[in-house]
Protein backbone atom coordinates (compact mmCIF):
# COMPACT_ATOMS: atom_id res chain seq x y z
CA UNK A 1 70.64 139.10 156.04
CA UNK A 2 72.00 138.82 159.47
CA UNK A 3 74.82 136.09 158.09
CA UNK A 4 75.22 138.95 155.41
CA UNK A 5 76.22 141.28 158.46
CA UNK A 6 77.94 139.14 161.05
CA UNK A 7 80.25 138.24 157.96
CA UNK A 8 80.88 142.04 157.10
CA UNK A 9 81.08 143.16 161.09
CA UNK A 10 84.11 140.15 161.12
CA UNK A 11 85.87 141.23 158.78
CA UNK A 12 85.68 144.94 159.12
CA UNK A 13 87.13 144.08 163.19
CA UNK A 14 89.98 141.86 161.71
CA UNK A 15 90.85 145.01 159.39
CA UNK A 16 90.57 147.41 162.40
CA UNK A 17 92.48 145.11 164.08
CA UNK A 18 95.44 144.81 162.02
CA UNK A 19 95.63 148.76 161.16
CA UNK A 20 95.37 148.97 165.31
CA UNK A 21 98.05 146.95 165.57
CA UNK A 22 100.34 148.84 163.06
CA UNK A 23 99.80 151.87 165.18
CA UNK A 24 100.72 149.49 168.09
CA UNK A 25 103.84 148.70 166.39
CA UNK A 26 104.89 151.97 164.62
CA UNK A 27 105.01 153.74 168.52
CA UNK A 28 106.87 150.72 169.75
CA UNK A 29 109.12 149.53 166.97
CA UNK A 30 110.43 153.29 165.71
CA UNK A 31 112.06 152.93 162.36
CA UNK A 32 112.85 149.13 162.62
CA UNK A 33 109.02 148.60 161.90
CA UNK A 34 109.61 148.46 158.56
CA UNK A 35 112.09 145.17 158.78
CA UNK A 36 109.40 143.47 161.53
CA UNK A 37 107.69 140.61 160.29
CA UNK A 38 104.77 140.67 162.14
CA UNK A 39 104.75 144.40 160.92
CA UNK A 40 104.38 143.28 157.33
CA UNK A 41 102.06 141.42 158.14
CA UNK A 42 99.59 144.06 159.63
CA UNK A 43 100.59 145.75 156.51
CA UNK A 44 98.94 142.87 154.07
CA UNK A 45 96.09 142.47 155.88
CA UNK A 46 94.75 145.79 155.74
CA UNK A 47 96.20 146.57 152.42
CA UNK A 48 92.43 146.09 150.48
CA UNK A 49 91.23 148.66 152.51
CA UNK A 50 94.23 150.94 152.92
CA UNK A 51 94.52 150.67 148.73
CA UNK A 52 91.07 152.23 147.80
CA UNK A 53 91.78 155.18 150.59
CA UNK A 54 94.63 155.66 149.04
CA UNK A 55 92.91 156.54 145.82
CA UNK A 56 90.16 158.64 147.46
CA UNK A 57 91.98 160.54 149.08
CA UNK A 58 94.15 163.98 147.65
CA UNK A 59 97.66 164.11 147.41
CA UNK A 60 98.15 165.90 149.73
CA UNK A 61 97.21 163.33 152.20
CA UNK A 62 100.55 162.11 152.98
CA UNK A 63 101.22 158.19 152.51
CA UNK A 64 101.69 157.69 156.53
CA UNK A 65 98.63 159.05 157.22
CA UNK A 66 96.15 156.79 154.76
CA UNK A 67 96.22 153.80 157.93
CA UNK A 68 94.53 156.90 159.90
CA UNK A 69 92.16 157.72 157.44
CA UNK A 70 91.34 154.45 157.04
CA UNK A 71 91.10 153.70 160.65
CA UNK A 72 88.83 155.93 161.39
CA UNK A 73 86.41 154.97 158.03
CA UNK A 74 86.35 151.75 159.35
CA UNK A 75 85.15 152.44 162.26
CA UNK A 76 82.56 154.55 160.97
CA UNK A 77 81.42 151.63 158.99
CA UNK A 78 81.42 149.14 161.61
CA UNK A 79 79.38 151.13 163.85
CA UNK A 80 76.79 151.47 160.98
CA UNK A 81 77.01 147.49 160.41
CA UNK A 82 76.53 146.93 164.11
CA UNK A 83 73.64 149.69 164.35
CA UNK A 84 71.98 148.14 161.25
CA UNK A 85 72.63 144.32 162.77
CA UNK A 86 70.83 145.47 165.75
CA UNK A 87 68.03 147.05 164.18
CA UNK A 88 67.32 144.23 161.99
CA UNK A 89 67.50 141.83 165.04
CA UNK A 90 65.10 144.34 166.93
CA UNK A 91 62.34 144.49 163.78
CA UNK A 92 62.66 140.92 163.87
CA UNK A 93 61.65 139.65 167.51
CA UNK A 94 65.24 137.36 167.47
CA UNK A 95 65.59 135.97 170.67
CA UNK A 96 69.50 135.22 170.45
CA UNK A 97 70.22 139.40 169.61
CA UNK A 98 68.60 140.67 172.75
């Protein structure tokens, strides 16, 4: 169980951040972000989680503001992995989580 968590706390941070660095980017790079490479690839990284937001959400949500969204669910979700990880650590005596 705790492999089961460490494995989906990594790779919820690598998706946070990627879409952190996007927003990183997007302020700094203006309207040439879209022709920087290391831009793109922020962009493929987080695309499996910006792609199901994308359907959740209405239309009305507008297309630049689905990295946001997502952001944020993210981080929602990571601080329920991490709570969870630490309460499972907790109800099991582990030495190493203290």
């Amino acid at each position: 169980m705790l492999t089961f968590l460490n494995l989906a706390q990594l790779v919820l941070y690598i998706a946070l951040l990627s879409l952190l660095g996007q927003g990183i980017l997007f302020v700094l790079a203006g309207e040439r972000r879209e022709t920087n490479l290391f831009y793109k690839l922020l962009q493929l990284l987080a695309k499996p989680f910006t792609t199901p937001v994308r359907w959740m959400t209405p239309k009305q949500v507008s297309d630049k503001h689905v990295p946001i969204v997502t952001f944020f669910l993210l981080l929602l979700l990571y601080a329920v992995v991490t709570f969870e990880k630490v309460t499972w650590c907790l109800k099991n005596n582990m030495v190493g989580c203290q």
